[in-house]
N, C-alpha and C. Protein backbone atom coordinates (compact mmCIF):
# COMPACT_ATOMS: atom_id res chain seq x y z
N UNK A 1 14.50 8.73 21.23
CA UNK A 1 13.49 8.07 20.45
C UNK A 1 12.18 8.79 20.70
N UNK A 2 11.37 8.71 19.10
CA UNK A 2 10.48 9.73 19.50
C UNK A 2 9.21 8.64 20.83
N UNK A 3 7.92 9.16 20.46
CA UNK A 3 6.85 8.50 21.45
C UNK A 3 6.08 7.76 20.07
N UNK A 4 5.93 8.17 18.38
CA UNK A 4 5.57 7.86 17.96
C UNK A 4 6.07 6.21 17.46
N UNK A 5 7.75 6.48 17.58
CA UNK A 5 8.76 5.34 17.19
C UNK A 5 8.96 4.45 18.51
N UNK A 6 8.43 4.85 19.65
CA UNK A 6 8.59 3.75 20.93
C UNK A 6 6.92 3.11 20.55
N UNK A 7 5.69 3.38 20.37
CA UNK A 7 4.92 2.58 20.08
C UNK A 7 4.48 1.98 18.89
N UNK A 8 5.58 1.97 17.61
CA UNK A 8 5.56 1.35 16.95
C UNK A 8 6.59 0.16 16.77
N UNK A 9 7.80 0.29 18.18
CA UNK A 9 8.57 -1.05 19.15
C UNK A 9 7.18 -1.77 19.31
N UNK A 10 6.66 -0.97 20.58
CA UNK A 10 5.31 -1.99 21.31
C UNK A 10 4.59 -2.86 20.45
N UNK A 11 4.45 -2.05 19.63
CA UNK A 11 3.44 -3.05 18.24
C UNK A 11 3.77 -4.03 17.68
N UNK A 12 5.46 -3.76 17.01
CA UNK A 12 5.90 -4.88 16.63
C UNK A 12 6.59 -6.19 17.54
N UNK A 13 6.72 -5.77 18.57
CA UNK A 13 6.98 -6.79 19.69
C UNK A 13 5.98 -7.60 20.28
N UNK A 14 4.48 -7.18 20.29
CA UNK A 14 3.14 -7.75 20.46
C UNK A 14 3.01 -8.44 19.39
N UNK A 15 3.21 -8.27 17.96
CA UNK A 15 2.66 -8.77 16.67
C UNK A 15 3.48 -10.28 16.84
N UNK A 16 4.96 -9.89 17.03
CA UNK A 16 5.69 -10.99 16.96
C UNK A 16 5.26 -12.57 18.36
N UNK A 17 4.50 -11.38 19.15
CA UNK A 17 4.50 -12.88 20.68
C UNK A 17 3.09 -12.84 19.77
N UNK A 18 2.12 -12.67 19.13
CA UNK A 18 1.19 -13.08 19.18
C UNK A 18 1.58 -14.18 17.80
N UNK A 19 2.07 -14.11 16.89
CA UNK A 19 2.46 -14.92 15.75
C UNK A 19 3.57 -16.37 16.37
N UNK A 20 4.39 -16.22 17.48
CA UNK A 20 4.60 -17.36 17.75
C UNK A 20 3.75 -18.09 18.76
N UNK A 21 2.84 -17.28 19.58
CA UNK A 21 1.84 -18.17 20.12
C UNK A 21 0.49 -19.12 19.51
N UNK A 22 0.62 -18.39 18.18
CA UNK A 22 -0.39 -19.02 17.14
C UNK A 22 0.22 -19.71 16.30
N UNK A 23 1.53 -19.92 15.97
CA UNK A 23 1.74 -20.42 15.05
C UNK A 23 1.70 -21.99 15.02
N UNK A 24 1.56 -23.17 14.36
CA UNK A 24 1.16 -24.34 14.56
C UNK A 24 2.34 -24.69 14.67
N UNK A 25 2.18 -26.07 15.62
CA UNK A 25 3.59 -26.97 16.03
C UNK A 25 3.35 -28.34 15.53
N UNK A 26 4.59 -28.73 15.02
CA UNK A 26 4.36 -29.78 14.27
C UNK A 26 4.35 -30.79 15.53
N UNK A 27 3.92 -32.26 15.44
CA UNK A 27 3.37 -33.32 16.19
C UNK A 27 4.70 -33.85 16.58
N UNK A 28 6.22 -34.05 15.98
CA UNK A 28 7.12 -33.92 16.81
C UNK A 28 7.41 -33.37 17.52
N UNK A 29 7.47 -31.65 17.73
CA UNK A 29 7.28 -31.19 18.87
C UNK A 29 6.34 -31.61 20.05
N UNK A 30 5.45 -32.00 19.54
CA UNK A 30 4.61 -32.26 21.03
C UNK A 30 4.60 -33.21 21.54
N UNK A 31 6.07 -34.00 21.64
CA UNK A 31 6.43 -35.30 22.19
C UNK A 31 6.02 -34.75 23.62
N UNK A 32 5.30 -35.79 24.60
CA UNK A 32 5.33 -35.43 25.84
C UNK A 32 7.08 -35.73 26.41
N UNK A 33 7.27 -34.41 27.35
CA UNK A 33 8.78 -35.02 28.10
C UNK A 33 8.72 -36.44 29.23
N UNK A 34 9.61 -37.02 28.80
CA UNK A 34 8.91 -38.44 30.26
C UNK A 34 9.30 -37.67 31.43
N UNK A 35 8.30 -38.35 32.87
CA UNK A 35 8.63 -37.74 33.93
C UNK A 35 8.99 -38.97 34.89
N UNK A 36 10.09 -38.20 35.43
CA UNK A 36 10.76 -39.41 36.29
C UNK A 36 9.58 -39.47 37.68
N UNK A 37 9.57 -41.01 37.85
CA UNK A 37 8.54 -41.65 39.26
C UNK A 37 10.18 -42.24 39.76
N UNK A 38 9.45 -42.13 41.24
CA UNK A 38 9.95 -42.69 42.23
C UNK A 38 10.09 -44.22 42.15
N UNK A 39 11.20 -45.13 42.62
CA UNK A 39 11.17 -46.13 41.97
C UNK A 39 9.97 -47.06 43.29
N UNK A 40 9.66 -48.46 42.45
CA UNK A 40 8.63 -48.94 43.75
C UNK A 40 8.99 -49.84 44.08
N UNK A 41 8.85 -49.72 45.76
CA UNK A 41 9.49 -50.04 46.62
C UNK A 41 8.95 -52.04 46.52
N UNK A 42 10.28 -52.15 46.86
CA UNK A 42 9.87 -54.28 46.87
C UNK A 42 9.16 -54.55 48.05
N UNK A 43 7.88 -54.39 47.55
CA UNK A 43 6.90 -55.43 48.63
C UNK A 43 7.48 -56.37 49.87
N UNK A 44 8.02 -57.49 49.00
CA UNK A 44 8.44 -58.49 49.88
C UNK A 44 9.79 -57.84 50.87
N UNK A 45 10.39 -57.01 50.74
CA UNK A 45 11.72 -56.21 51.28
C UNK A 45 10.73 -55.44 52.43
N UNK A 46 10.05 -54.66 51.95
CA UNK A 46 8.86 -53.74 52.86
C UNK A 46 8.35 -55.09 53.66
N UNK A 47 7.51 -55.81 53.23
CA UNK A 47 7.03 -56.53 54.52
C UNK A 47 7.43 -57.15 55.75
N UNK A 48 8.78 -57.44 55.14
CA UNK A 48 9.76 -57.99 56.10
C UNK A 48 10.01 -57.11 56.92
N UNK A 49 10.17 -55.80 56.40
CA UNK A 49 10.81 -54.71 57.67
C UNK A 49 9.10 -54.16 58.71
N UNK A 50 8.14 -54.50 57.80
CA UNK A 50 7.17 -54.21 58.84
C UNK A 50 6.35 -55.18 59.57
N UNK A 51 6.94 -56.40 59.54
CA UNK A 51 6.53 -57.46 60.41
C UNK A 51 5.26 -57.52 60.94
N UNK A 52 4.28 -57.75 60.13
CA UNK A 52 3.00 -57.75 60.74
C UNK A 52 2.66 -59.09 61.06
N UNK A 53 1.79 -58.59 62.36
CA UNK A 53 1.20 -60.29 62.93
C UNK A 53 0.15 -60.79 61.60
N UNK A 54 -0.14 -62.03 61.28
CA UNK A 54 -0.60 -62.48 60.12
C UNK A 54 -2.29 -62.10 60.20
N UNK A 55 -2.76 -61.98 58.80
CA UNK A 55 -4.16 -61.39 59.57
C UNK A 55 -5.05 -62.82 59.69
N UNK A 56 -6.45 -62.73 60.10
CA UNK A 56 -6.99 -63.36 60.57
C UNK A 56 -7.65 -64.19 59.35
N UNK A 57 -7.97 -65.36 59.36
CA UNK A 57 -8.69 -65.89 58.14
C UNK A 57 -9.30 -66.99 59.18
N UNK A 58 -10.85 -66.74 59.56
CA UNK A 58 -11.58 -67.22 60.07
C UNK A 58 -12.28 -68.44 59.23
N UNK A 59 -12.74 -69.66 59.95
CA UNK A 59 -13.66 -70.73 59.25
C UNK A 59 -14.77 -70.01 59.26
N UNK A 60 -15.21 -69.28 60.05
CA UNK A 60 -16.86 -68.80 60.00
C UNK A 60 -16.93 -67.89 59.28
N UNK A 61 -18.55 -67.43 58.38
CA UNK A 61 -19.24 -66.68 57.30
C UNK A 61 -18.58 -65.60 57.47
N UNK A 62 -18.50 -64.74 58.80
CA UNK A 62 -18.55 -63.77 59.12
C UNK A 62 -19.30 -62.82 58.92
N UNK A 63 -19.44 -61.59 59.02
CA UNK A 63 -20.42 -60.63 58.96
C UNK A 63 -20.86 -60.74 57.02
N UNK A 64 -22.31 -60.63 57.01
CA UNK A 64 -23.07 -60.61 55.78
C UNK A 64 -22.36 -59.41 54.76
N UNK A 65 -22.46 -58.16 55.63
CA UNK A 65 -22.20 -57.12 54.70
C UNK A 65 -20.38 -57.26 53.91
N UNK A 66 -19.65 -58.21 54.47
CA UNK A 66 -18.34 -57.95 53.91
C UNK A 66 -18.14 -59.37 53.10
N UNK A 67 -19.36 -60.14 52.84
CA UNK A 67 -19.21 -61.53 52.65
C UNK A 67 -18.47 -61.25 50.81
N UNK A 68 -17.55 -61.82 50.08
CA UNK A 68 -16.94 -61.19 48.90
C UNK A 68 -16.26 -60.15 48.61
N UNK A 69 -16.01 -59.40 49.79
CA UNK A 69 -14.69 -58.22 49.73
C UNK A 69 -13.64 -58.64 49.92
N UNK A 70 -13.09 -58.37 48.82
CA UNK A 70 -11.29 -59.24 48.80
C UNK A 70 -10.52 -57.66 49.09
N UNK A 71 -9.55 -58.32 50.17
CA UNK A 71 -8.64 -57.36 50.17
C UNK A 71 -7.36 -58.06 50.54
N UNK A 72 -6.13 -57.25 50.28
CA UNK A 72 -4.81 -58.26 50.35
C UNK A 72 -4.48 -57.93 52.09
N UNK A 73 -3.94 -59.09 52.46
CA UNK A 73 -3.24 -59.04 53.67
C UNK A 73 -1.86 -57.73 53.97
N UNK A 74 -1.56 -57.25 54.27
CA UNK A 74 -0.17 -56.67 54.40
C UNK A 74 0.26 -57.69 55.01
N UNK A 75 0.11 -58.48 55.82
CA UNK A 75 1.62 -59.13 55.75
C UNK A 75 1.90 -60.10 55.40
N UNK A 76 1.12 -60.78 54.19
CA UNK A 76 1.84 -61.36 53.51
C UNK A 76 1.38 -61.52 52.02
N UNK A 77 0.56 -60.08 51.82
CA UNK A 77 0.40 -60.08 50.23
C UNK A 77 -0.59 -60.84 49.92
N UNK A 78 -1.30 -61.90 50.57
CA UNK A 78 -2.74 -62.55 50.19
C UNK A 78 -3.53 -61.99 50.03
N UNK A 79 -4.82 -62.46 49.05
CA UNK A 79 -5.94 -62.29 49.08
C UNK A 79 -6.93 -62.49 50.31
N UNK A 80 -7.53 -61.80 51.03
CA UNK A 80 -8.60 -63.07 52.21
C UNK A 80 -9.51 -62.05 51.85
N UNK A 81 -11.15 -62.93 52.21
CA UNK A 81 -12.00 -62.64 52.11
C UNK A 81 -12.29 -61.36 53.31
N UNK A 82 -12.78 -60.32 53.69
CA UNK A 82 -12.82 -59.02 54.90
C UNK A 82 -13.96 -59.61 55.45
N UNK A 83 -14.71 -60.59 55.39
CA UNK A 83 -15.85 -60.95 56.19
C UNK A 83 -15.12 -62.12 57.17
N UNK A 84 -13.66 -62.77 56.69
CA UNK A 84 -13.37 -63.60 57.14
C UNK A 84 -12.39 -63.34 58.38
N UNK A 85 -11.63 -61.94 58.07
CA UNK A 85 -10.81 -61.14 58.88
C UNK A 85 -11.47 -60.35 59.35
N UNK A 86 -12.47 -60.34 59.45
CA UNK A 86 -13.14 -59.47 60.60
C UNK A 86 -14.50 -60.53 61.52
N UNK A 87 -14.45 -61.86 61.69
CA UNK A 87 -15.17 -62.53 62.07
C UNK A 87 -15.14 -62.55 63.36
N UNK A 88 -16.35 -62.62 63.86
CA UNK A 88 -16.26 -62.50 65.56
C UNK A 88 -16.41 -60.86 65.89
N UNK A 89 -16.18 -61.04 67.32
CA UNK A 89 -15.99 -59.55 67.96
C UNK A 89 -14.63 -59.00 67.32
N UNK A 90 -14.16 -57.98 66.65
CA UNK A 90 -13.26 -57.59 66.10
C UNK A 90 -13.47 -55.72 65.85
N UNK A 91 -12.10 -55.16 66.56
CA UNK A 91 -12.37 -53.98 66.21
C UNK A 91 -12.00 -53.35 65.10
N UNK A 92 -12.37 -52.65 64.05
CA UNK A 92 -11.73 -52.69 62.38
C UNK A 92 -11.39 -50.85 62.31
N UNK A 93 -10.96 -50.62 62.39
CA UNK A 93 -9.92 -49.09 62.22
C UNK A 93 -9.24 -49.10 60.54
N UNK A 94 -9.97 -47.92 60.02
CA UNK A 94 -9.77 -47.61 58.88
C UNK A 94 -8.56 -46.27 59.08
N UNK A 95 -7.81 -46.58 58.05
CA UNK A 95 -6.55 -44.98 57.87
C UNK A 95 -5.59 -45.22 56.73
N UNK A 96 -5.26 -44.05 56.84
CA UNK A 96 -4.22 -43.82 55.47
C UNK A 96 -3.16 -43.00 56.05
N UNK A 97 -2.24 -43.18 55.28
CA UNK A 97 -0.90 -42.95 55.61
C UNK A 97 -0.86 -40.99 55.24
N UNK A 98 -1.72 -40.36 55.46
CA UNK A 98 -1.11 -38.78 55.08
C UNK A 98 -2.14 -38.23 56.22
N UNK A 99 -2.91 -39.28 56.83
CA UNK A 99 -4.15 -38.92 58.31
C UNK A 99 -2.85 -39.10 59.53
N UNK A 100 -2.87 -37.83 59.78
CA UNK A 100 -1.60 -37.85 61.20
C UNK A 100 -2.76 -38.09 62.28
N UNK A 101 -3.71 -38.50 62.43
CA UNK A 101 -4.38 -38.38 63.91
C UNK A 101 -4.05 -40.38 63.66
N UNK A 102 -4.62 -40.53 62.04
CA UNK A 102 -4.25 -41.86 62.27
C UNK A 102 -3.26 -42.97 62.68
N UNK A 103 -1.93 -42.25 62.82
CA UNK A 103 -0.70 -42.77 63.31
C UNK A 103 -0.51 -42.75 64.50
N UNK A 104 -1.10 -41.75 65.10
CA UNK A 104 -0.84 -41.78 66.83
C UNK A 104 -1.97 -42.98 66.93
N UNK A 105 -3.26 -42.64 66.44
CA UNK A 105 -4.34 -43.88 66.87
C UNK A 105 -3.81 -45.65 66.33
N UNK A 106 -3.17 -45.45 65.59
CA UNK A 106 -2.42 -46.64 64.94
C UNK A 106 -1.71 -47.31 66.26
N UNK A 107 -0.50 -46.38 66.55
CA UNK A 107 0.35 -46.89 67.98
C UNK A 107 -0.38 -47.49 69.26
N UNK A 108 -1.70 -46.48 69.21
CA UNK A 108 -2.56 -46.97 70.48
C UNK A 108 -3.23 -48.12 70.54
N UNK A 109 -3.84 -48.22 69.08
CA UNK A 109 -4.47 -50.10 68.90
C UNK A 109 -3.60 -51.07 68.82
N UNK A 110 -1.87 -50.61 68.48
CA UNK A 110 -1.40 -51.91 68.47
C UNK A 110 -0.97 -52.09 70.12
N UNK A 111 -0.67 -51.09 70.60
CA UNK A 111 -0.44 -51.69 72.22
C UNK A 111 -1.56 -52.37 72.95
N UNK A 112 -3.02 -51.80 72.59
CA UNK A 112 -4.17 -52.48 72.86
C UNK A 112 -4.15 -53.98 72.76
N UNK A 113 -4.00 -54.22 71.48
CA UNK A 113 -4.03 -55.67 70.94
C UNK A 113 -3.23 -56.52 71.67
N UNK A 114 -1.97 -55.89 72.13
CA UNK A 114 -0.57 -56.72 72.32
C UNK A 114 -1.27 -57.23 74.13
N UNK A 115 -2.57 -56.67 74.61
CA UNK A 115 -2.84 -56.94 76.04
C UNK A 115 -3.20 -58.45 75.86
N UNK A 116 -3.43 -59.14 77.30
CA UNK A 116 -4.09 -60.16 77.24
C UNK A 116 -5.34 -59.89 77.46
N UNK A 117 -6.18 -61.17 76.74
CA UNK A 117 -7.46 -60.46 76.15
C UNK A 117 -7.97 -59.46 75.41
N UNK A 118 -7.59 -59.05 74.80
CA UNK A 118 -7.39 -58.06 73.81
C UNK A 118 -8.87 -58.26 72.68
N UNK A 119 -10.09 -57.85 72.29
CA UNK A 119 -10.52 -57.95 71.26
C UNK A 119 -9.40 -57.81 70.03
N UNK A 120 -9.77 -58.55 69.06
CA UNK A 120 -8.75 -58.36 67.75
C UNK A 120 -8.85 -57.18 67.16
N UNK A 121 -7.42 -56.83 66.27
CA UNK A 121 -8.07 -55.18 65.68
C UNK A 121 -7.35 -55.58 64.42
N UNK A 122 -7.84 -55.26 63.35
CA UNK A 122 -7.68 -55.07 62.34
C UNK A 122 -7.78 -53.69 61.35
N UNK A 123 -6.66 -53.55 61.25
CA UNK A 123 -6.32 -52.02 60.60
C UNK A 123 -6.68 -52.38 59.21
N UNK A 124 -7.38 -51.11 58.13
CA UNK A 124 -7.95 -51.70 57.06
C UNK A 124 -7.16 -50.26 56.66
N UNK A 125 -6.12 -49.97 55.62
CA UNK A 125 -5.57 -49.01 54.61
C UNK A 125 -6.23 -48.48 53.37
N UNK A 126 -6.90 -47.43 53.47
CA UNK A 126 -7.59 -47.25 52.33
C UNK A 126 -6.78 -45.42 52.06
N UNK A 127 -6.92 -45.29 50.22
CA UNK A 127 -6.57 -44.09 50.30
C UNK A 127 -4.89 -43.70 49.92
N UNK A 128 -4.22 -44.79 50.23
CA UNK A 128 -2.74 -44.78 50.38
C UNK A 128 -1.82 -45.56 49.03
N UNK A 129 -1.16 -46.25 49.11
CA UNK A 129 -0.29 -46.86 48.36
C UNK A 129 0.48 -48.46 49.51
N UNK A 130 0.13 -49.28 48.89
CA UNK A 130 -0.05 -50.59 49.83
C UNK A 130 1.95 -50.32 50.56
N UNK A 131 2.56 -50.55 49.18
CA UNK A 131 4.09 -50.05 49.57
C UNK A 131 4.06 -48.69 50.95
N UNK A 132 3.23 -47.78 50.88
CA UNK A 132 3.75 -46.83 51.59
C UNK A 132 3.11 -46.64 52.96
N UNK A 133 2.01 -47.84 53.10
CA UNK A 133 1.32 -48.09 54.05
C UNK A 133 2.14 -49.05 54.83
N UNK A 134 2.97 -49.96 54.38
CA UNK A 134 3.54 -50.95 55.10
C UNK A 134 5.08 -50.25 55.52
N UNK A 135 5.86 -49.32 54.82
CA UNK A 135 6.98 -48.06 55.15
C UNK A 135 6.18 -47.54 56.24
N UNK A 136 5.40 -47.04 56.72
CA UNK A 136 4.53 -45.93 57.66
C UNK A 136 4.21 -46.97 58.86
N UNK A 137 3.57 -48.32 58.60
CA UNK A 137 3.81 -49.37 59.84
C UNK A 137 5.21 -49.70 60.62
N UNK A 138 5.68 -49.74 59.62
CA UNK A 138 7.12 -50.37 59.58
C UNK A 138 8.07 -49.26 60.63
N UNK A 139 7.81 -47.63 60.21
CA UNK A 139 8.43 -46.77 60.98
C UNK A 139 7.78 -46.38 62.19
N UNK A 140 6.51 -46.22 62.10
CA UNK A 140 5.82 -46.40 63.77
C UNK A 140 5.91 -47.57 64.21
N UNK A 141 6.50 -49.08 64.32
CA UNK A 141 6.80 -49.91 65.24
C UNK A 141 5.32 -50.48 65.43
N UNK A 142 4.65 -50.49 64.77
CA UNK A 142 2.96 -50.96 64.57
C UNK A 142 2.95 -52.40 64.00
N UNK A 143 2.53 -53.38 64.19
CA UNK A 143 2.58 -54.71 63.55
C UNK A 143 1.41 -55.21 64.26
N UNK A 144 0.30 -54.89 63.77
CA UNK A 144 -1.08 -55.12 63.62
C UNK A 144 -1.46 -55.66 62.18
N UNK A 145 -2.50 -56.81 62.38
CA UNK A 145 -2.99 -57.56 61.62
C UNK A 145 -3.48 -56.29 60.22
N UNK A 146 -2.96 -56.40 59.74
CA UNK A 146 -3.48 -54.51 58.13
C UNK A 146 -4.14 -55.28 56.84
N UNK A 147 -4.88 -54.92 56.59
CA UNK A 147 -5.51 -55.15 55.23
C UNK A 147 -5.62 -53.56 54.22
N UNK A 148 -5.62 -53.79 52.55
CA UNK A 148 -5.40 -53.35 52.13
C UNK A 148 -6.22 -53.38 51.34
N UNK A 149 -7.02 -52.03 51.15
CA UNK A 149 -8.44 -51.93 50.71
C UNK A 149 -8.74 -50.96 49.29
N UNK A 150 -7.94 -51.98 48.22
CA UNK A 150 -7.59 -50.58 47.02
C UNK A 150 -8.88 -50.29 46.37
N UNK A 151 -9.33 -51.33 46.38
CA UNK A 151 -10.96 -50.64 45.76
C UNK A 151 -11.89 -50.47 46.36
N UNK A 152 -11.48 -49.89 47.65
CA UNK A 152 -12.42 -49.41 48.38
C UNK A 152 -13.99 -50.12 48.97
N UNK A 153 -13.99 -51.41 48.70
CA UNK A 153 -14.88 -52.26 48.72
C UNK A 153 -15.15 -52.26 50.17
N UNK A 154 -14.32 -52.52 50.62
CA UNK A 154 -14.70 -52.07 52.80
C UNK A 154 -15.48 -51.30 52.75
N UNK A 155 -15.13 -49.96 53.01
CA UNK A 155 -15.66 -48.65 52.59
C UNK A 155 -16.96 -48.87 52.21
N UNK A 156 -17.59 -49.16 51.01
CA UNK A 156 -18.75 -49.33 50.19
C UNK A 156 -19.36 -49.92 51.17
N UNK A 157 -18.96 -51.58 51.27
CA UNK A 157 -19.78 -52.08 51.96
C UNK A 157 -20.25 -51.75 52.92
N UNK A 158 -19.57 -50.98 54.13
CA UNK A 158 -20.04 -50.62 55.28
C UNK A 158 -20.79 -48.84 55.42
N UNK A 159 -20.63 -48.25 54.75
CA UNK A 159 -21.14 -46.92 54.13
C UNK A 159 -20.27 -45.90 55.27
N UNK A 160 -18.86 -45.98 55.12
CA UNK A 160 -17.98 -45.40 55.96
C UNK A 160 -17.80 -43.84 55.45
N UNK A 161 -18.06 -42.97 56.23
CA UNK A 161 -18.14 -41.48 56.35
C UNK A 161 -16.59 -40.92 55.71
N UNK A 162 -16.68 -40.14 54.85
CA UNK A 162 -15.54 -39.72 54.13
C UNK A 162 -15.10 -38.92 55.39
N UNK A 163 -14.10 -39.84 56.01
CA UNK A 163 -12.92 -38.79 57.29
C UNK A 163 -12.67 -39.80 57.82
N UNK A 164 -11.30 -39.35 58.70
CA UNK A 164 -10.46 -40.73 58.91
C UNK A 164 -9.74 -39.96 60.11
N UNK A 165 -9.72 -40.72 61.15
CA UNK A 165 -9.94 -42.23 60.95
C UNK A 165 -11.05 -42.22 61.58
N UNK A 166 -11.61 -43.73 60.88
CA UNK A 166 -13.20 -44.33 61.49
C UNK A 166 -12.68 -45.93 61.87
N UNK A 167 -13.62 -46.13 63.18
CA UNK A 167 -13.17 -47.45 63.66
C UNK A 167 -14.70 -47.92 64.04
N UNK A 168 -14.89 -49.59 63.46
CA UNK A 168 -15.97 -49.74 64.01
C UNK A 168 -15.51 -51.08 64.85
N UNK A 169 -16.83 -51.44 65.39
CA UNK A 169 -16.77 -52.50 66.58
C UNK A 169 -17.67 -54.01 65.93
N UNK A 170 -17.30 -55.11 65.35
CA UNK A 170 -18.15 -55.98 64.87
C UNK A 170 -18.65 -56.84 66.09
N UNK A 171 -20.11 -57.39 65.93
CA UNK A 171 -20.70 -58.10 66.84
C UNK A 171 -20.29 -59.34 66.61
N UNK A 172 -20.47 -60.48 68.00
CA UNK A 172 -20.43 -61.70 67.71
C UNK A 172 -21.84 -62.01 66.25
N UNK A 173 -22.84 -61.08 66.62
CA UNK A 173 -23.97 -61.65 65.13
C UNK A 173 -23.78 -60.72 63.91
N UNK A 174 -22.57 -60.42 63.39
CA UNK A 174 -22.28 -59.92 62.56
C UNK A 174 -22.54 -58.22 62.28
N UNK A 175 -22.90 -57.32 63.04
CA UNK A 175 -23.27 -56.28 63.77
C UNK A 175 -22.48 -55.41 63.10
N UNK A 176 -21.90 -54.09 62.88
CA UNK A 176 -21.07 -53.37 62.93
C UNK A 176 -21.72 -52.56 63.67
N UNK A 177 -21.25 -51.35 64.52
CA UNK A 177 -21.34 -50.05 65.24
C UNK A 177 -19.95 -49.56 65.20
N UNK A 178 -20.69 -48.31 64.57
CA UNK A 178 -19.40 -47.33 64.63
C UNK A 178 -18.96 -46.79 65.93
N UNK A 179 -17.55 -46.17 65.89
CA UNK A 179 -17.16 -45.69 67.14
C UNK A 179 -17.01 -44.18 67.19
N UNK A 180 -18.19 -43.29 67.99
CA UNK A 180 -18.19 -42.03 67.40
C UNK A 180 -17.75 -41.23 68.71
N UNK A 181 -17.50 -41.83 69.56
CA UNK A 181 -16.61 -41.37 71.24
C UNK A 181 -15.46 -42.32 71.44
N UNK A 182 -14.20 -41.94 71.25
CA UNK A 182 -13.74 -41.11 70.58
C UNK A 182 -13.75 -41.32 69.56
N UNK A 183 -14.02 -40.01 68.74
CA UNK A 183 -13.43 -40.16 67.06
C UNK A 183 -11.94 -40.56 66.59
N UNK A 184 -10.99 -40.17 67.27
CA UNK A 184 -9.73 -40.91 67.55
C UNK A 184 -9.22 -41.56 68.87
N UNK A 185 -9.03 -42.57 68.91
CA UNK A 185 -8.38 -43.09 70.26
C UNK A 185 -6.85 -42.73 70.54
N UNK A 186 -6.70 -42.32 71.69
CA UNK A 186 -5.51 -41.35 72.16
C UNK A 186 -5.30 -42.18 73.49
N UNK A 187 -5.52 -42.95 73.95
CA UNK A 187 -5.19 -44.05 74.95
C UNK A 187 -5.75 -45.67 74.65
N UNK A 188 -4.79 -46.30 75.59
CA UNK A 188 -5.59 -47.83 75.89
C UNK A 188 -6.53 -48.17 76.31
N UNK A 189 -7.08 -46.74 77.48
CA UNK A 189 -8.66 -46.98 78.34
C UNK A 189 -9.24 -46.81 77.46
N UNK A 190 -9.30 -46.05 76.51
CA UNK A 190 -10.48 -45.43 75.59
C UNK A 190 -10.97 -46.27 74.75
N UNK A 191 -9.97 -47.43 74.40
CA UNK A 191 -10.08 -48.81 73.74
C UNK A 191 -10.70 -49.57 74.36
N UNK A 192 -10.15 -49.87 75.42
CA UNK A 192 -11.03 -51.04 76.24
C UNK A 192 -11.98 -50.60 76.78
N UNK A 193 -12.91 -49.50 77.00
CA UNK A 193 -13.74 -48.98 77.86
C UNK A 193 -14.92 -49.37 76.35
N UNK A 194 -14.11 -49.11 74.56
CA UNK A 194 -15.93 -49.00 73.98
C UNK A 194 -15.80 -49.98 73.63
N UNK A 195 -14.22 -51.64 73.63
CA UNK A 195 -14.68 -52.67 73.09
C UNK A 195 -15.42 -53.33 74.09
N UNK A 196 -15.58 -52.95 75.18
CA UNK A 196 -15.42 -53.64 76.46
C UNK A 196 -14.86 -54.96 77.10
């Protein structure tokens, strides 16, 4: 084949991809294909296997800044008010289920809690999928009081630093202080030494 008859192949093989890349597609074609989801997981089946202690629903105001943040219980799917579950001295640990520092720190607050005398801790899930937050309790052996924070309203209210995990410390006068030694807790002393 000559060189004149191989680039007049090239030409007509370009002409042709450029005429079916332009050419218009009718609106049946552009059915979207459906895409298969994962099926979702039964709440009530999940909660059961992650047995959480019930969370707290205090008679008192509780702290001002969370007074009207609804968030659901994990363990049992309620609504409670977050000013009401976090009333009193209470330590509040924010995480999501794809933060690996947060799962080891997860294991460490629930053995904390399980002491006598224990300040309360309340794990708050933001970031995640409520189903896949209570699978991730459920497989670390964690059954701490969890709230579930889909609109991020915790967060807001308290002006929590995009990184995780963040744990703060509430006052008996409604107080928050963050906990910035350690940024993750990796023991029980380290717990009881900043709730005191």
């Amino acid at each position: 084949m000559s060189v004149a008859a191989r680039w007049v192949v090239v030409a007509l093989v370009l002409a042709v991809a450029g005429v079916v890349a332009l050419w218009p597609r009718s609106s049946e074609n552009d059915q979207a294909v459906p895409t298969r989801t994962a099926p979702t997981a039964d709440l009530g089946v999940v909660r059961g296997q992650a047995a959480l202690r019930p969370c707290t629903r205090a008679d008192g105001q509780g702290p001002q800044a969370l007074r009207g943040v609804t968030v659901t219980c994990l363990g049992d799917g309620q609504q409670v008010d977050m000013a009401s579950a976090a009333s009193g001295r209470v330590l509040v640990n924010f995480w999501a289920t794809w933060c690996v520092p947060c799962q080891e720190e997860l294991k460490v607050l629930d053995a904390y809690a399980q002491e006598p005398g224990a300040v309360p801790v309340v794990a708050v899930l933001v970031g995640s999928k409520e189903a896949d937050g209570l699978e991730l309790l459920a497989k670390l052996g964690v059954h701490l009081p969890a709230v579930f924070d889909e609109g991020d309203g915790v967060r807001k209210a308290l002006r929590v630093p995009p990184r995780l995990p963040v744990s703060y410390v509430t006052g008996v006068d409604g107080s928050f202080a963050e906990v910035t030694d350690p940024i993750a807790f990796t023991s029980v002393d380290q717990v009881r030494e900043v709730v005191g």
